[in-house]
Protein backbone atom coordinates (compact mmCIF):
# COMPACT_ATOMS: atom_id res chain seq x y z
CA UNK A 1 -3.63 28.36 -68.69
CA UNK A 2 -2.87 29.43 -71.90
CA UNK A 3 -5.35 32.25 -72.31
CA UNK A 4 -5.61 35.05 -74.18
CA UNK A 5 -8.05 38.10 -74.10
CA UNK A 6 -10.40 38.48 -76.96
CA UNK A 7 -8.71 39.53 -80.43
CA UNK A 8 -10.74 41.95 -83.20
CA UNK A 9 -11.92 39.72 -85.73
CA UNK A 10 -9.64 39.44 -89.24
CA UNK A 11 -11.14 40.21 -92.45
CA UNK A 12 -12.44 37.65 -94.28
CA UNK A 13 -9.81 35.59 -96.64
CA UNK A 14 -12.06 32.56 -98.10
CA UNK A 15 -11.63 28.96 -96.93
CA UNK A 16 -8.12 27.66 -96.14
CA UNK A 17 -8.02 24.13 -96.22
CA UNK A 18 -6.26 22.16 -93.27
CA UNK A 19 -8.04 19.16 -93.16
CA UNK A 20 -8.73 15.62 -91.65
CA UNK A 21 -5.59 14.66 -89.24
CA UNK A 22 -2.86 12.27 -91.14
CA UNK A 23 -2.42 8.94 -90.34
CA UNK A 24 -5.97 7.92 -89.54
CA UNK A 25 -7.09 4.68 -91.53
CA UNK A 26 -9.82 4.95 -93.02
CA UNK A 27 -12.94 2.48 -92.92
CA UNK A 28 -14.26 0.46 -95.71
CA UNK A 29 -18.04 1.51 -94.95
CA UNK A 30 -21.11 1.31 -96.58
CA UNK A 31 -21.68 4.00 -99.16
CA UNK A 32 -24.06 6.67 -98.42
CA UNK A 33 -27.79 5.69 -97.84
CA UNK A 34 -30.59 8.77 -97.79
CA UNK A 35 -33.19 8.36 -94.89
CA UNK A 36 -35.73 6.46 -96.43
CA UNK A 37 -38.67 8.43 -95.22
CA UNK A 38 -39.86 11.07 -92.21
CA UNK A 39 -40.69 8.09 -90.13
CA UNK A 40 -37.36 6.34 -90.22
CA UNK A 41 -35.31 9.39 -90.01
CA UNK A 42 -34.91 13.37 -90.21
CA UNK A 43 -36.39 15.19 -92.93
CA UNK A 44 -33.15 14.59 -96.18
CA UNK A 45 -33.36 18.53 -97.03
CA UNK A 46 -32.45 19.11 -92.85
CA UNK A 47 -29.97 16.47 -93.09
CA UNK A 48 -27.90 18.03 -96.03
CA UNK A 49 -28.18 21.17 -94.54
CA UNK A 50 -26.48 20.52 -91.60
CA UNK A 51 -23.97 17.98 -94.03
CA UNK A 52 -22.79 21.19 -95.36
CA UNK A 53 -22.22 23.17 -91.91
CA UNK A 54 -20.37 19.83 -90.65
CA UNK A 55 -18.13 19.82 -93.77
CA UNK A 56 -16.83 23.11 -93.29
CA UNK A 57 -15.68 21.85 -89.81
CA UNK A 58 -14.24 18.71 -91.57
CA UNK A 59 -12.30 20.58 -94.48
CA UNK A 60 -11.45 23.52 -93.06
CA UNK A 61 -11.79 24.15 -89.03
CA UNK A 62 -9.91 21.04 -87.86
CA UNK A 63 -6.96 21.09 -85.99
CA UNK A 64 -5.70 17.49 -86.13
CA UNK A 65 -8.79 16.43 -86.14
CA UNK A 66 -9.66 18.15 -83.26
CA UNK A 67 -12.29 21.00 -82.51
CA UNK A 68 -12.44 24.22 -79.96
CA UNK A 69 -15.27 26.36 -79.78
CA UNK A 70 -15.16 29.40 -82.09
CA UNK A 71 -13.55 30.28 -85.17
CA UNK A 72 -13.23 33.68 -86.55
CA UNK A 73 -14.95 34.15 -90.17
CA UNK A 74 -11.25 33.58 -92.01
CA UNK A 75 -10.04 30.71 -89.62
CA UNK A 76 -6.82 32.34 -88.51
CA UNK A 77 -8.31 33.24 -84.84
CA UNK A 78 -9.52 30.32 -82.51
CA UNK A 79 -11.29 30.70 -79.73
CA UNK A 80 -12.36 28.76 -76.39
CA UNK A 81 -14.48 30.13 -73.59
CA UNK A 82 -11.95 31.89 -71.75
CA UNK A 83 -10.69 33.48 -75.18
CA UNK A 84 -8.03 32.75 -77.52
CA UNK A 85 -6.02 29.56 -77.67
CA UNK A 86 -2.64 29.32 -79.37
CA UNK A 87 -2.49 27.68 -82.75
CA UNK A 88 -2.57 23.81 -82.05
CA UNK A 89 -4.60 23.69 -79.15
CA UNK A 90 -7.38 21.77 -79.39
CA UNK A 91 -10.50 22.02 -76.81
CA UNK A 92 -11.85 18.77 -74.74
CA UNK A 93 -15.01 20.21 -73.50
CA UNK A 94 -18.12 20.28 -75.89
CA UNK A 95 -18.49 21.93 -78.12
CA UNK A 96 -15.59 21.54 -78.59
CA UNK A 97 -13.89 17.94 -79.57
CA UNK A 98 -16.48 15.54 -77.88
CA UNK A 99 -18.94 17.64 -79.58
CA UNK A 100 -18.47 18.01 -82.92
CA UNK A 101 -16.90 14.45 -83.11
CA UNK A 102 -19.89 13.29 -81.79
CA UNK A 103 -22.22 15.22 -84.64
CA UNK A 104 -19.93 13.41 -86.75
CA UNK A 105 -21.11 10.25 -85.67
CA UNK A 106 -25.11 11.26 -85.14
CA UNK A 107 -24.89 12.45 -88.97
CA UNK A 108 -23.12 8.56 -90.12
CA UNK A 109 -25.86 6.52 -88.14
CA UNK A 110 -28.70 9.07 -90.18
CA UNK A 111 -26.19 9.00 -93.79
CA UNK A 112 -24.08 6.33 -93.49
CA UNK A 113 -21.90 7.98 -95.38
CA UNK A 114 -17.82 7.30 -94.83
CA UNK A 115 -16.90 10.93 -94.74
CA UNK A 116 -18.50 11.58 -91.57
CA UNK A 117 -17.17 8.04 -90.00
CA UNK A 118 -13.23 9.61 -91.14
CA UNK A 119 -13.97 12.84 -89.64
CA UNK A 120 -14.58 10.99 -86.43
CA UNK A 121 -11.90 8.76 -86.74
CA UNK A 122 -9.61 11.99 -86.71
CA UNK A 123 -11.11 13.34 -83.92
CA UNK A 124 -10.88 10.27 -82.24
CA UNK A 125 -7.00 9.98 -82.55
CA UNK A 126 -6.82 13.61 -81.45
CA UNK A 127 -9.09 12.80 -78.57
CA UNK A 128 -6.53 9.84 -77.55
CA UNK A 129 -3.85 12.10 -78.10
CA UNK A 130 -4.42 14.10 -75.37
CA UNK A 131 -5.11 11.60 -72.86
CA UNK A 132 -3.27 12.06 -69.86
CA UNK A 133 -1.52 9.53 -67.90
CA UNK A 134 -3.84 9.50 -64.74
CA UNK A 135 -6.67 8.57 -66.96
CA UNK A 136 -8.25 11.77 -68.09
CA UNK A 137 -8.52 14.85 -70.15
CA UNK A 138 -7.62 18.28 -69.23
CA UNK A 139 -8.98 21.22 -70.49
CA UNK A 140 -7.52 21.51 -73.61
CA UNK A 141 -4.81 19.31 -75.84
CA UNK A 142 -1.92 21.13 -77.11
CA UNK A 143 -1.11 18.78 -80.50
CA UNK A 144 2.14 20.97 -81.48
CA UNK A 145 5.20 18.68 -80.24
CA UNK A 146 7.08 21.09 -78.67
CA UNK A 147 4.38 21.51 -76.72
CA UNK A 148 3.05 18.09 -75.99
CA UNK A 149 6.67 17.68 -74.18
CA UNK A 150 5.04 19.84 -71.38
CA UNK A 151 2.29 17.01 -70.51
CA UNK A 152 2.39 13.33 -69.20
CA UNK A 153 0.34 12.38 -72.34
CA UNK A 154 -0.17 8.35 -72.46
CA UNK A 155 1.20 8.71 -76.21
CA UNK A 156 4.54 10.23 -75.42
CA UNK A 157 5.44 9.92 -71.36
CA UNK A 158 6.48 6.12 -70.50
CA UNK A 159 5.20 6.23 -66.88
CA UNK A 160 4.49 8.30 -63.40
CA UNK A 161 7.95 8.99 -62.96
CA UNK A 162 9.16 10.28 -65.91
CA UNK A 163 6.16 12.65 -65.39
CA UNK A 164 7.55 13.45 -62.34
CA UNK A 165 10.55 14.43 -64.22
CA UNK A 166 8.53 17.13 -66.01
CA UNK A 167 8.65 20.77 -64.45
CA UNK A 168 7.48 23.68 -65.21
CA UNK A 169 3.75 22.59 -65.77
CA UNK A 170 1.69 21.91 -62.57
CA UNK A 171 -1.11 20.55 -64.83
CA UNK A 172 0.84 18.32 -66.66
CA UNK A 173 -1.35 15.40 -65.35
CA UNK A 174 -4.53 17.03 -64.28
CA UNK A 175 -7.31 15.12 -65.91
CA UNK A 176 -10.44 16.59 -64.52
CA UNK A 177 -13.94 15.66 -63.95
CA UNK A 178 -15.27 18.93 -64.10
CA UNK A 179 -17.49 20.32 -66.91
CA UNK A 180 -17.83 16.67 -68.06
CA UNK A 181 -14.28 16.75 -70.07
CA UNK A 182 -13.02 13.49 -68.66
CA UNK A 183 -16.84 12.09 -69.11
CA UNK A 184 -17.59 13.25 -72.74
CA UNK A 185 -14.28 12.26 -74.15
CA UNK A 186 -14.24 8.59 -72.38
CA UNK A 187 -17.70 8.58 -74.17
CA UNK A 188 -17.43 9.85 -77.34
CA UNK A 189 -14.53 6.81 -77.67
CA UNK A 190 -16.93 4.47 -76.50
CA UNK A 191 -19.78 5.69 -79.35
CA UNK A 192 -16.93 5.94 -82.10
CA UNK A 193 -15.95 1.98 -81.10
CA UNK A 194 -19.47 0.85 -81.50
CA UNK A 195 -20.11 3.12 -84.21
CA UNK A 196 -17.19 1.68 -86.11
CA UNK A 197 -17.14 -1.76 -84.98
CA UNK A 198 -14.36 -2.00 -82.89
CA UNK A 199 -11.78 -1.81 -85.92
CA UNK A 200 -9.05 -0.07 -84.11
CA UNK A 201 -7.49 -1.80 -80.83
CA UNK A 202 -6.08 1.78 -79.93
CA UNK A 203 -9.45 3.04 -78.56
CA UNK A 204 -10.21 0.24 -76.63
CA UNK A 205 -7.29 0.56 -75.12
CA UNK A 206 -7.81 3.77 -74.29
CA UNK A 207 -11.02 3.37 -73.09
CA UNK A 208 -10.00 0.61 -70.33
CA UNK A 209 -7.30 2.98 -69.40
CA UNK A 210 -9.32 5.39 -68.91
CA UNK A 211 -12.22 3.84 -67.13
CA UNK A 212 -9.43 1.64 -64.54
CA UNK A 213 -8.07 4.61 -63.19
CA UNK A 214 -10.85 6.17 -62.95
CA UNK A 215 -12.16 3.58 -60.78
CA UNK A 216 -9.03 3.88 -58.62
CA UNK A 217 -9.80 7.89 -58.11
CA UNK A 218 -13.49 6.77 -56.59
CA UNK A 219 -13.26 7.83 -52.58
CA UNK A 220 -14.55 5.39 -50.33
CA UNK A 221 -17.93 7.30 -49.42
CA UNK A 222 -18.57 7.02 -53.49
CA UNK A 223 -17.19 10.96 -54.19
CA UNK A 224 -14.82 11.63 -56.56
CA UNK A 225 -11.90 13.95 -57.02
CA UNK A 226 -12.39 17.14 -59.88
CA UNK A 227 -8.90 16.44 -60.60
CA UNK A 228 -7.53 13.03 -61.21
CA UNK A 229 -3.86 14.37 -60.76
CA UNK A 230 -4.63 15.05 -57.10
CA UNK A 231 -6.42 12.23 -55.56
CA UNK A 232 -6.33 12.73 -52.17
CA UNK A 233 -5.85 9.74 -49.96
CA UNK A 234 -8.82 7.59 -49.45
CA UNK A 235 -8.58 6.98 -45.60
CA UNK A 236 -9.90 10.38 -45.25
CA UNK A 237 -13.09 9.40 -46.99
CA UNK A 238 -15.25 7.54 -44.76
CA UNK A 239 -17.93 5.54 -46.07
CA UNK A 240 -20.88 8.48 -46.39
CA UNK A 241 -22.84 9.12 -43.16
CA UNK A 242 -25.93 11.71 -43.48
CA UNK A 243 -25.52 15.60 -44.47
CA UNK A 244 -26.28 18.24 -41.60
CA UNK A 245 -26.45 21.97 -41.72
CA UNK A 246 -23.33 23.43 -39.74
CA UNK A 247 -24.05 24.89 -36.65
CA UNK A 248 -22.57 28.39 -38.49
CA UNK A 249 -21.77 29.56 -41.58
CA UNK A 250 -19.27 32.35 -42.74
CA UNK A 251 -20.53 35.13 -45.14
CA UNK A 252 -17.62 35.91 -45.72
CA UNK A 253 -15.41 33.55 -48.81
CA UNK A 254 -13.65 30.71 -46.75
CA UNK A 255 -11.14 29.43 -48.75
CA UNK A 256 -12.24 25.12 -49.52
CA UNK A 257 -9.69 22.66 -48.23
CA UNK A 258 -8.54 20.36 -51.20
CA UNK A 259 -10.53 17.41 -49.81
CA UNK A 260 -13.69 19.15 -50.40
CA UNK A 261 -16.15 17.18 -51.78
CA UNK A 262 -17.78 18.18 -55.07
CA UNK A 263 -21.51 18.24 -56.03
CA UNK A 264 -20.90 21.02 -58.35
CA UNK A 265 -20.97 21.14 -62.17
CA UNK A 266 -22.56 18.20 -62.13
CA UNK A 267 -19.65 16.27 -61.35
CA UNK A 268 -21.33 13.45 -59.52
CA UNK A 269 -24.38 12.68 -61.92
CA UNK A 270 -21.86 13.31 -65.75
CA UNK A 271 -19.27 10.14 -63.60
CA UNK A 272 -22.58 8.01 -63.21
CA UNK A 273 -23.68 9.02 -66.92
CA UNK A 274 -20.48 7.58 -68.07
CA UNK A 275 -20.53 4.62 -65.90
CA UNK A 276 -23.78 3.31 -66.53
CA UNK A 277 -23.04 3.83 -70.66
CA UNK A 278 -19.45 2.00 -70.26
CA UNK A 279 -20.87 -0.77 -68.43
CA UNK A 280 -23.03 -1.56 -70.92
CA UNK A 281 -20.41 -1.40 -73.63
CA UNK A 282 -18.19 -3.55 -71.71
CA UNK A 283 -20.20 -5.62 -69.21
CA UNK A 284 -18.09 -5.03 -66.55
CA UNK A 285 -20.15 -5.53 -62.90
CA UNK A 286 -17.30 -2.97 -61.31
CA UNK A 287 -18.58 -0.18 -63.10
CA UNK A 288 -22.28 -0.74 -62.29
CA UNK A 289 -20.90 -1.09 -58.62
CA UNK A 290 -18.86 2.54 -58.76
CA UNK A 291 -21.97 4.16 -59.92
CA UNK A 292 -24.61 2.98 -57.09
CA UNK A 293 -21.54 3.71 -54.86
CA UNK A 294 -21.75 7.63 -56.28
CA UNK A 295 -25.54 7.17 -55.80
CA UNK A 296 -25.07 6.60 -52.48
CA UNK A 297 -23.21 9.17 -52.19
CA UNK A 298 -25.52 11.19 -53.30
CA UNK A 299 -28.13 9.75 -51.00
CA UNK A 300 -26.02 10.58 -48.25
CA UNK A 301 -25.28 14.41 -49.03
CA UNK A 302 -28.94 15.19 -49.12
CA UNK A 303 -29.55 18.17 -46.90
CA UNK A 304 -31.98 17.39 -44.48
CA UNK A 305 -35.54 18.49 -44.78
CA UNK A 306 -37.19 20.92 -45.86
CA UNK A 307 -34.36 21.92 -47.58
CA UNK A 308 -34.23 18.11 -49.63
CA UNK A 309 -31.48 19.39 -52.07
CA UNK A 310 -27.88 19.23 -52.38
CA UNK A 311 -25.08 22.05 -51.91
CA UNK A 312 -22.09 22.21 -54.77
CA UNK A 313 -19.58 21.80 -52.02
CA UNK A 314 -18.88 19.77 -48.60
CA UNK A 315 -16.53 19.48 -46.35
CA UNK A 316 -15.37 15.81 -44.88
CA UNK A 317 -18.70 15.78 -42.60
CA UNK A 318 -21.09 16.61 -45.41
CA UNK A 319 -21.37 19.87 -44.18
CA UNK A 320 -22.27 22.71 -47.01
CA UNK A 321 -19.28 24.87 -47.43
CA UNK A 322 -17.86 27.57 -49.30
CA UNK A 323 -16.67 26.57 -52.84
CA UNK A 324 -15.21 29.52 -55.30
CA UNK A 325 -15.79 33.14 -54.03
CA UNK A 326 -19.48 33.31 -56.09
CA UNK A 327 -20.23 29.69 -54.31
CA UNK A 328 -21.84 29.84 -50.88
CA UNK A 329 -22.68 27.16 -48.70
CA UNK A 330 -26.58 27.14 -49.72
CA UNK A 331 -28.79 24.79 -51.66
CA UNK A 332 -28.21 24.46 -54.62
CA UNK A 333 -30.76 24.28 -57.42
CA UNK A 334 -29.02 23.46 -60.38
CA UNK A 335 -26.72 20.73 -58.75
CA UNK A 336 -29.94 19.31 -57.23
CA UNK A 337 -31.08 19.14 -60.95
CA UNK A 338 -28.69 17.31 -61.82
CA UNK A 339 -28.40 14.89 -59.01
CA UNK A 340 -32.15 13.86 -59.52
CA UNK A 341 -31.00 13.46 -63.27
CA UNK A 342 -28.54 10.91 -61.66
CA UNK A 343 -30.99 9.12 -58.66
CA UNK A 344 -33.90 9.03 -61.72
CA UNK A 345 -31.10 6.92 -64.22
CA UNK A 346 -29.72 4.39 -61.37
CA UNK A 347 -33.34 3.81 -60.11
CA UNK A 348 -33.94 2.90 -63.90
CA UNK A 349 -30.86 1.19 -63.98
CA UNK A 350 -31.24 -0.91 -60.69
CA UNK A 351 -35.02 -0.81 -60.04
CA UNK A 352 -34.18 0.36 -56.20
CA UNK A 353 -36.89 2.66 -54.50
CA UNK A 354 -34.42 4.75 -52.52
CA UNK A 355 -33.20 6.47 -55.70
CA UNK A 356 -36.25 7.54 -56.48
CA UNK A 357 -37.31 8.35 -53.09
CA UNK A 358 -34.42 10.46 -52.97
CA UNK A 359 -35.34 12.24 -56.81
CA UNK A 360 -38.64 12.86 -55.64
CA UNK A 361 -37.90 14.56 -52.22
CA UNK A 362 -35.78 16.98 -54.10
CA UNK A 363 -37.91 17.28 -57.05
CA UNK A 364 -40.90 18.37 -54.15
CA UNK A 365 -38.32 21.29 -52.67
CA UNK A 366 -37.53 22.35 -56.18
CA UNK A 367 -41.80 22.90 -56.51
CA UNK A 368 -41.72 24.52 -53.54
CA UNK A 369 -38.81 26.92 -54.13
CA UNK A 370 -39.52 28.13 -57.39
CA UNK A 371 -39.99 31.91 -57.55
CA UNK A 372 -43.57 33.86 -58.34
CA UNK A 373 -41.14 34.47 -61.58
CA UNK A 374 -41.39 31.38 -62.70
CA UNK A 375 -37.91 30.34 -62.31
CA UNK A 376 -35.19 29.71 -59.73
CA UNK A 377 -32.45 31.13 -57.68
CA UNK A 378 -28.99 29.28 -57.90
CA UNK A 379 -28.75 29.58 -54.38
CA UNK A 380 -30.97 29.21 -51.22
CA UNK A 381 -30.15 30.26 -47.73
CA UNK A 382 -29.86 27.17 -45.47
CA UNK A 383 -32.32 26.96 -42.61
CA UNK A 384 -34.51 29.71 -44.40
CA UNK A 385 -34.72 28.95 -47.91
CA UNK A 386 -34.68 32.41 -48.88
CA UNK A 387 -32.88 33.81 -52.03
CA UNK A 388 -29.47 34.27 -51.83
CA UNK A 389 -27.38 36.14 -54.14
CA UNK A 390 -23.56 37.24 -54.70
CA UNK A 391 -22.96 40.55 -55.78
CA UNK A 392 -20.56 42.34 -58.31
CA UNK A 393 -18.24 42.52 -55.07
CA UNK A 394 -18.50 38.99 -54.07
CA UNK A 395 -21.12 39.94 -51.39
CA UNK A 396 -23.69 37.78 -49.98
CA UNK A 397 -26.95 39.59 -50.56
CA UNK A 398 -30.82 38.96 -50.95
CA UNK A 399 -31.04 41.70 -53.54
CA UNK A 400 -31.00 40.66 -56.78
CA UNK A 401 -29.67 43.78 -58.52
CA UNK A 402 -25.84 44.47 -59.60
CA UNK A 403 -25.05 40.93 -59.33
CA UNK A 404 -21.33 38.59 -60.20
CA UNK A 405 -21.30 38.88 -63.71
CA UNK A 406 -20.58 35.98 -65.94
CA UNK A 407 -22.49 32.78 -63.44
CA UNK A 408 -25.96 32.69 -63.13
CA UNK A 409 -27.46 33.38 -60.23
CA UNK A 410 -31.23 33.11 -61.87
CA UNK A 411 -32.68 30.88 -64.24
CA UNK A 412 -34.57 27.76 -64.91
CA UNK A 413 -31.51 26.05 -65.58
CA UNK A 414 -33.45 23.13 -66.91
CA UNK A 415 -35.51 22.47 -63.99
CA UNK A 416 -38.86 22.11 -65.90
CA UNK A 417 -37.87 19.34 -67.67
CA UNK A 418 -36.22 17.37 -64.37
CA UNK A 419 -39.85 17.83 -63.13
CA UNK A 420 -41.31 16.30 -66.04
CA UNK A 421 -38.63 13.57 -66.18
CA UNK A 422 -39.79 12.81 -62.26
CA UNK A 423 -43.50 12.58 -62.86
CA UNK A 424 -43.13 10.67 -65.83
CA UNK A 425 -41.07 7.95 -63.44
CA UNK A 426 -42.83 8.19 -60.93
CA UNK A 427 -46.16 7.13 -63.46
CA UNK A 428 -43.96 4.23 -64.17
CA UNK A 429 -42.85 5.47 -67.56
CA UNK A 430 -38.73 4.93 -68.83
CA UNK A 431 -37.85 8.67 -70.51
CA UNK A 432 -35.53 7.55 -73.35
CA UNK A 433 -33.49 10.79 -72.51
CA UNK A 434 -31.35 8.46 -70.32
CA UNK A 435 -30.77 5.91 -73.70
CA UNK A 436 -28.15 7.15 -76.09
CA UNK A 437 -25.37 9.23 -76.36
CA UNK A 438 -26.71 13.07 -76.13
CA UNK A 439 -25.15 13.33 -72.71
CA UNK A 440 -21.61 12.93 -74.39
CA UNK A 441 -22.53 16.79 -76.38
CA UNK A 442 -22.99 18.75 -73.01
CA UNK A 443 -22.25 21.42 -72.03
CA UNK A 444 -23.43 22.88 -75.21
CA UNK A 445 -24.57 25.91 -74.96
CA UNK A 446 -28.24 26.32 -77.09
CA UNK A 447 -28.78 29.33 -79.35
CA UNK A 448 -32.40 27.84 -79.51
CA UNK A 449 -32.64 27.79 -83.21
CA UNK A 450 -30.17 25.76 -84.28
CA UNK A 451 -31.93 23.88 -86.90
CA UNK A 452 -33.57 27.02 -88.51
CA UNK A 453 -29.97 28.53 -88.98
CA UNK A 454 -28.89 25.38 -90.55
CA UNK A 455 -31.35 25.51 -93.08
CA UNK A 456 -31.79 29.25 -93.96
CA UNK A 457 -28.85 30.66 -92.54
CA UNK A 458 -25.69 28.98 -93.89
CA UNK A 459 -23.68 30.48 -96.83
CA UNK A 460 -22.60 28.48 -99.69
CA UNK A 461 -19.49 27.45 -97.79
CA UNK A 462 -21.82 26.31 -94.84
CA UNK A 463 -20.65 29.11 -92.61
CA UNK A 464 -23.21 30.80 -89.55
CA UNK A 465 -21.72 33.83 -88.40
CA UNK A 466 -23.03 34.25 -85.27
CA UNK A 467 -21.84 37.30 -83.35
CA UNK A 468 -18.85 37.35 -85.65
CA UNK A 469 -17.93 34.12 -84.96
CA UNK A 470 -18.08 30.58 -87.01
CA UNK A 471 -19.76 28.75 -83.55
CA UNK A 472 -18.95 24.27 -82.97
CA UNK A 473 -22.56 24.97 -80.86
CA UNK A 474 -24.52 25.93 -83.74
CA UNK A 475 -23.41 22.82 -85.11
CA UNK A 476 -23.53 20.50 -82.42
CA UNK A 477 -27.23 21.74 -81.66
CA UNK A 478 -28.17 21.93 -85.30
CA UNK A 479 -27.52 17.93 -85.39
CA UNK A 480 -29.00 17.20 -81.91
CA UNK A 481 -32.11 18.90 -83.31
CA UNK A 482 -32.61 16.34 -85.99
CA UNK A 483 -33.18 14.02 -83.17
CA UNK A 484 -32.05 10.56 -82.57
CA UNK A 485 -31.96 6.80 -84.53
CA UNK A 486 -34.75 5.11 -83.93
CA UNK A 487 -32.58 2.20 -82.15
CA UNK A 488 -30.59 4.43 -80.30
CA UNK A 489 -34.38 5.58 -78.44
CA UNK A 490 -34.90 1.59 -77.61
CA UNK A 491 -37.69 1.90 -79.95
């Protein structure tokens, strides 16, 4: 990884321009069109507001069209969330380029004006840029081409064995399903190919590229590799029987075999967001068929009751296990967020009572576990549901003092609103969170006030300094927060 620790911020210079990427065509589109009115869109005074934070990004912050997550007040230091990036590296989880692209798009289908359809298109060829050959994204695109010869990109490596012939880079082919980078950047193509009408063959090329070897990754039990580099061979993968507690359990760290099977991150539920939006883009019947085949999966890795959750990791019996050194084997309540996210959608999707069977059985351990705080721990003890916590020394502990720092062990972690979503369901109601693209801007991390710092907060250049840092969040939040197109809600 090519990491560096943080750097003291520069003084400021004034804007530097790089930007839009060169070589992207751009559309004949309609010219701008105001919202008509509150009722048919976002107020006009939010909307230029946030115009003017999203053309600093456009004009200045770029980087081939691409996006990474912070930018020091003067540009010249760029930052992701495990610190600085090298000049030319461009970021594929959101905020990053998914995200911002995506606000991009959100502000066209409110505007309608061209600029912010061009901005997309360069992120878009950046995004395709860094498509690997196995199908997917890693964490980051380096767009410099001395660098690019390091990685079996689809736009400059032939085929699997001339990236074979490439050493010195064991990630050279490592597109990954974690964190939703694979997911987000499969969708923000498909959004930018509706959004502009299909005009360039490149993306849909990319997108069936994409989405057929990702089929080919799918195990046989409906799991899914976090790394599409190193799919493991499917004869290992039975067809999913039922999870069971393990007779034992090390405290101590276990080290995971590579064949683990991943619940965590949302892994599972961000592959069936994606495949459930691409099939209806495309119409394609195998796609709907790989996504009740993760929701089986799902099904399957259940924990047993009481404890109707899900763990982050399993091993090849759907046995909780240990994942990283802050991961116990032990309910998990985020991932089991997240899985009813996914059970709620296909039961939508699919009108089959099993999914939400399953959603609501978790969804009733999630009431039950929640702590006289008023929120949740990450983890709970299997067999006794009790609170379990890792400490600064990677200790297993009940105490909830001098914990790992930097992963949260406490938190609502959304939970409320998965609650909501299930009684709403479950009183026969269709939540239009599961219509539209939002899904393709997360993980992006909320300030809370996006909106507000839009408006009042921006300096004539459109900059938010935000801990001494120009933020893509604040951005992508500040557009997410002027909602959604009325047709993109199925209203």
């Amino acid at each position: 990884m090519r990491f560096f620790g943080w750097a003291s911020m520069a003084p400021d210079k004034g804007l530097r321009a790089v930007g839009l990427a060169a070589g992207i065509a751009l559309f004949v589109l309609p010219t701008r069109v105001e919202p008509a009115s509150a009722a048919a869109g976002p107020d006009p005074n939010s909307v230029a507001a946030v115009e003017k934070i999203a053309d600093l990004f456009a004009k200045h912050l770029a980087i081939g069209g691409g996006f990474v997550y912070a930018y020091s007040p003067d540009f010249s230091i760029h930052r992701s969330e495990s610190g600085k990036v090298e000049d030319g590296v461009v970021w594929n989880q959101p905020p990053g380029t998914p995200g911002v692209g995506g606000a991009f798009l959100r502000l066209y289908e409110f505007t309608k004006d061209p600029r912010w359809m061009a901005a997309a298109a360069a992120a878009a060829r950046v995004t395709m840029d860094g498509q690997l050959l196995s199908g997917g994204w890693y964490n980051f695109t380096d767009t410099a081409a001395s660098a690019r010869a390091r990685w079996c990109y689809r736009t400059t490596v032939a085929n699997d064995d001339a990236c074979e012939r490439i050493d010195g880079n064991k990630e050279r082919n490592n597109g990954t399903l974690d964190d939703n980078i694979t997911q987000s950047n499969l969708g923000f193509l498909i959004w930018y190919d509706e959004a502009s009408q299909g005009r360039d063959p490149a993306v849909k090329d990319a997108i069936k590229y994409g989405l057929d070897r990702l089929l080919e990754a799918q195990y046989p039990n409906g799991a899914w590799p976090v790394f599409l580099g190193r799919v493991f061979p499917h004869r290992l993968f039975a067809a999913a029987w039922r999870a069971r507690l393990p007779a034992t359990w090390s405290r101590e760290w276990v080290k995971p075999p590579g064949s683990a099977l991943v619940v965590n991150d949302q892994l599972i539920r961000d592959v069936i967001r994606l495949l459930l939006t691409a099939e209806r883009y495309t119409k394609r019947q195998d796609l709907l068929a790989a996504a009740r085949r993760s929701g089986e999966f799902l099904l399957a890795s259940q924990l047993p009751g009481p404890q109707r959750g899900w763990a982050q990791t399993y091993n090849l019996d759907l046995e909780p296990i240990w994942g990283r050194k802050f991961e116990p084997p032990a309910v998990a309540s985020r991932e089991t967020a997240g899985a009813i996210q996914a059970l709620l959608q296909l039961y939508l999707r699919t009108g089959e009572q099993r999914y939400l069977t399953g959603a609501t059985e978790a969804a009733e351990w999630l009431r039950k576990s929640r702590r006289p705080s008023g929120d949740w721990t990450r983890f709970y003890e299997l067999g006794s549901n009790r609170p379990l916590f890792v400490g600064r020394d990677n200790k297993l502990t009940y105490d909830d003092r001098d914990l790992h720092k930097g992963y949260g062990l406490a938190g609502e972690f959304g939970i409320p609103e998965v609650l909501n979503l299930v009684d709403k369901v479950v009183a026969g109601e269709r939540p239009d969170v599961f219509n539209g693209w939002d899904w393709v801007f997360e993980p992006t991390p909320s300030h809370g006030d996006e909106l507000r710092l839009a408006t009042s907060q921006a300096d004539k250049d459109g900059r938010i300094i935000e801990d001494g840092w120009i933020q893509s969040s604040t951005l992508v939040q500040a557009v997410r927060a002027l909602g959604r197109p009325v047709d993109e809600r199925g209203e």
